[in-house]
Protein backbone atom coordinates (compact mmCIF):
# COMPACT_ATOMS: atom_id res chain seq x y z
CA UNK A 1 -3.74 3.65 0.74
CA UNK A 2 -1.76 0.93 3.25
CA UNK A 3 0.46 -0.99 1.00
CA UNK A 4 2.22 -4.53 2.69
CA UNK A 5 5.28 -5.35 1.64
CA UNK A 6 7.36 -8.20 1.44
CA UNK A 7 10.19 -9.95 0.04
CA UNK A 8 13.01 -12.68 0.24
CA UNK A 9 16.50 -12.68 -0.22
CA UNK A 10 16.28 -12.65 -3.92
CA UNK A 11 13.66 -9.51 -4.20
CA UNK A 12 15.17 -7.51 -1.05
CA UNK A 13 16.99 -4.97 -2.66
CA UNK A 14 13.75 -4.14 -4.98
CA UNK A 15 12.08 -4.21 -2.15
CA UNK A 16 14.16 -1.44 -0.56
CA UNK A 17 13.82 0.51 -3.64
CA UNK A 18 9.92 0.48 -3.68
CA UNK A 19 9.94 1.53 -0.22
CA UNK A 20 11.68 4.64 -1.01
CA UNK A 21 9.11 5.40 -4.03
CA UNK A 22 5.77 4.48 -1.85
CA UNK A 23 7.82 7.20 0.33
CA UNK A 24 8.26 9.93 -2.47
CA UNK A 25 4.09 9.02 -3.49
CA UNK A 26 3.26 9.18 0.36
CA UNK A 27 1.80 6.07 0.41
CA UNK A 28 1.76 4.42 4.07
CA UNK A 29 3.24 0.65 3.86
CA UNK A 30 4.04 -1.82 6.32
CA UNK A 31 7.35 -4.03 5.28
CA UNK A 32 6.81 -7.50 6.24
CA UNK A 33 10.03 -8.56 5.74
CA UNK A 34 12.85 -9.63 5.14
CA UNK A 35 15.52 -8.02 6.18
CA UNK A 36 18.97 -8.77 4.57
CA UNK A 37 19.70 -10.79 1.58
CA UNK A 38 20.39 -13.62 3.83
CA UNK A 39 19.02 -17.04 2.30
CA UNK A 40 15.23 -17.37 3.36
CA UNK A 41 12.05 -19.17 2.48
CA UNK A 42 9.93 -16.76 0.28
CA UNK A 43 6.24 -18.29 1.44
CA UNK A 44 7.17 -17.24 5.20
CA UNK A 45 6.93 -13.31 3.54
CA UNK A 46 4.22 -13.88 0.86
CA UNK A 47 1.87 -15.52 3.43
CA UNK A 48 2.09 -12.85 5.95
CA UNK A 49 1.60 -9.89 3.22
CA UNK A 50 -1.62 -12.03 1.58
CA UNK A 51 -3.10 -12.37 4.84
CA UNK A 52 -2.73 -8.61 5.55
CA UNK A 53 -4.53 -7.83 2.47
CA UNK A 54 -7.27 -10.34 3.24
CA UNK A 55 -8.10 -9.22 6.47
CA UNK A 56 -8.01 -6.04 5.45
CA UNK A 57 -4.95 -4.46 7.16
CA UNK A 58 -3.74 -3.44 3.88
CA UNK A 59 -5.44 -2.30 0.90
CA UNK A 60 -3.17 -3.95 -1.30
CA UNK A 61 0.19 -6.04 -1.18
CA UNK A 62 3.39 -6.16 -2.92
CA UNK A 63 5.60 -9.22 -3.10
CA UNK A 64 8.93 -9.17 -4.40
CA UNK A 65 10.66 -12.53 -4.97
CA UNK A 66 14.05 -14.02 -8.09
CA UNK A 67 11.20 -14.36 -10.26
CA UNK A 68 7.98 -13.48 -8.46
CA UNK A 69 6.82 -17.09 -9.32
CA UNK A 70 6.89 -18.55 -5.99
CA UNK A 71 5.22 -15.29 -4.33
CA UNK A 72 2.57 -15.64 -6.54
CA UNK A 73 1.94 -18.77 -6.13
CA UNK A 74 1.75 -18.69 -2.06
CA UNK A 75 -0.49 -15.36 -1.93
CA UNK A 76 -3.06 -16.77 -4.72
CA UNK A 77 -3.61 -19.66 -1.81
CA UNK A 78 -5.16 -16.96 0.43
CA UNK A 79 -8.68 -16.56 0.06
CA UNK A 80 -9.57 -12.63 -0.97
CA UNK A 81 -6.09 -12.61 -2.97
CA UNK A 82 -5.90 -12.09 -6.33
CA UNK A 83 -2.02 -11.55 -6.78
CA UNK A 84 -0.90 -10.74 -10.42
CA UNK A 85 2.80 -10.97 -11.58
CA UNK A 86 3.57 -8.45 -14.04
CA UNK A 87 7.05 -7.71 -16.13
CA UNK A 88 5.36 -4.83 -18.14
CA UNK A 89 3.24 -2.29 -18.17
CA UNK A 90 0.79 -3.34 -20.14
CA UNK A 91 0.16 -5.91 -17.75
CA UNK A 92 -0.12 -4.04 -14.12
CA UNK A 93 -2.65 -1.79 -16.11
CA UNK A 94 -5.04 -4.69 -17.21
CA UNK A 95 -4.67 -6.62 -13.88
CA UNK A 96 -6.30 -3.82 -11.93
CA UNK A 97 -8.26 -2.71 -14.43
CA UNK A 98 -9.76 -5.90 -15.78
CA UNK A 99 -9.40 -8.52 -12.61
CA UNK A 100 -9.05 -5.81 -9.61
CA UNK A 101 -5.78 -7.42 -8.69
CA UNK A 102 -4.45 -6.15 -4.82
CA UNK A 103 -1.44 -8.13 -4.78
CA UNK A 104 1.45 -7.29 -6.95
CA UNK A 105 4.46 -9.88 -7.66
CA UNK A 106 7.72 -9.08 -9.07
CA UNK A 107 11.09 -10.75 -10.11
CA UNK A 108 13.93 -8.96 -9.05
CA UNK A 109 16.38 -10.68 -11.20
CA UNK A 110 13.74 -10.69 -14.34
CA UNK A 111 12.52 -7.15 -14.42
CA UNK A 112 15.32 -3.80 -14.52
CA UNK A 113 14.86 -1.81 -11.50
CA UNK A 114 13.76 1.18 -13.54
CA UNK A 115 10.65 -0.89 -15.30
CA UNK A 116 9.79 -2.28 -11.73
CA UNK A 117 9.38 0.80 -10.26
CA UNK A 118 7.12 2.15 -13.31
CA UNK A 119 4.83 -1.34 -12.89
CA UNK A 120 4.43 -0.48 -9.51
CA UNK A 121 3.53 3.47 -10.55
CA UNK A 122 0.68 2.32 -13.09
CA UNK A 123 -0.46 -0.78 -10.83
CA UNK A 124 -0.88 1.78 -7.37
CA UNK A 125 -2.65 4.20 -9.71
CA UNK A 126 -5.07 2.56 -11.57
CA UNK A 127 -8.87 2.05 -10.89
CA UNK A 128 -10.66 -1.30 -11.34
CA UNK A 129 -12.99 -0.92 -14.35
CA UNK A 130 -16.03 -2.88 -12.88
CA UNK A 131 -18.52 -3.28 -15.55
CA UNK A 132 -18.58 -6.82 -17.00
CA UNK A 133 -15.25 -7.34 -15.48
CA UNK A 134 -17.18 -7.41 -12.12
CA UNK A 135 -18.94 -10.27 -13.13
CA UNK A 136 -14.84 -12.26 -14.16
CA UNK A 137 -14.14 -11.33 -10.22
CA UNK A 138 -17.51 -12.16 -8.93
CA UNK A 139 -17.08 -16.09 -10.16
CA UNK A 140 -13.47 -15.92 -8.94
CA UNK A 141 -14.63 -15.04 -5.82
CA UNK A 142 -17.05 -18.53 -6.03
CA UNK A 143 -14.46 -20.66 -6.76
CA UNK A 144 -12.79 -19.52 -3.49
């Protein structure tokens, strides 16, 4: 699976962090940036990391951001995007499961490092359920 990463100033050290655990689950990623916490504007990242996963260059995307509002916002623009911002497990496991989410959002400075890192865990590693969820995505998809 080809993960796309990217962050701003305000999610770059979780970003680093997820990096290193895509790393230890040998998952290939690309890191879209940035690079420092130096002050930057967060829909220069999450546009770049949607657009990967649209096209197809990535399987699926994660954007850290303060809050993950803003990323969120900016990748659900993309057409083919369904980003989900989760701060619990409960959460990552429905978005995949129920609405086949392949864009994950994250606050830095709202979610612990050690719960982030677990969301990511149970959103890379589970399956979208299909069924009459299919059907939810399909008129998602129409709307687009």
């Amino acid at each position: 699976m080809q993960i796309a990463l990217g962050s701003d100033h305000g999610g770059y050290q979780l970003k680093e962090e997820i990096k290193k655990l895509l790393t230890e689950m040998d998952l290939k990623y690309s890191d879209y940036g940035t690079k420092s916490t130096e002050s930057v504007d967060y829909p220069d990242f999450a546009i770049q990391v949607a657009e990967a996963v649209a096209k197809g260059e990535a399987e699926r995307g994660i954007l850290v951001c303060g809050t993950g509002i803003g990323m969120s916002i900016v990748a659900n623009k993309v057409k083919g995007v369904r980003a989900a911002l989760c701060h619990d497990l409960f959460s990552a496991q429905a978005t995949r499961e129920h609405n086949d989410s392949n864009v994950l959002a994250l606050g830095e400075r709202v979610v612990g490092r050690g719960l982030a890192l677990e969301i990511v865990k149970v959103w890379l590693n589970t399956d979208f359920e299909g069924g009459r969820h299919q059907r939810r995505v399909d008129k998602i998809k129409e709307i687009e």
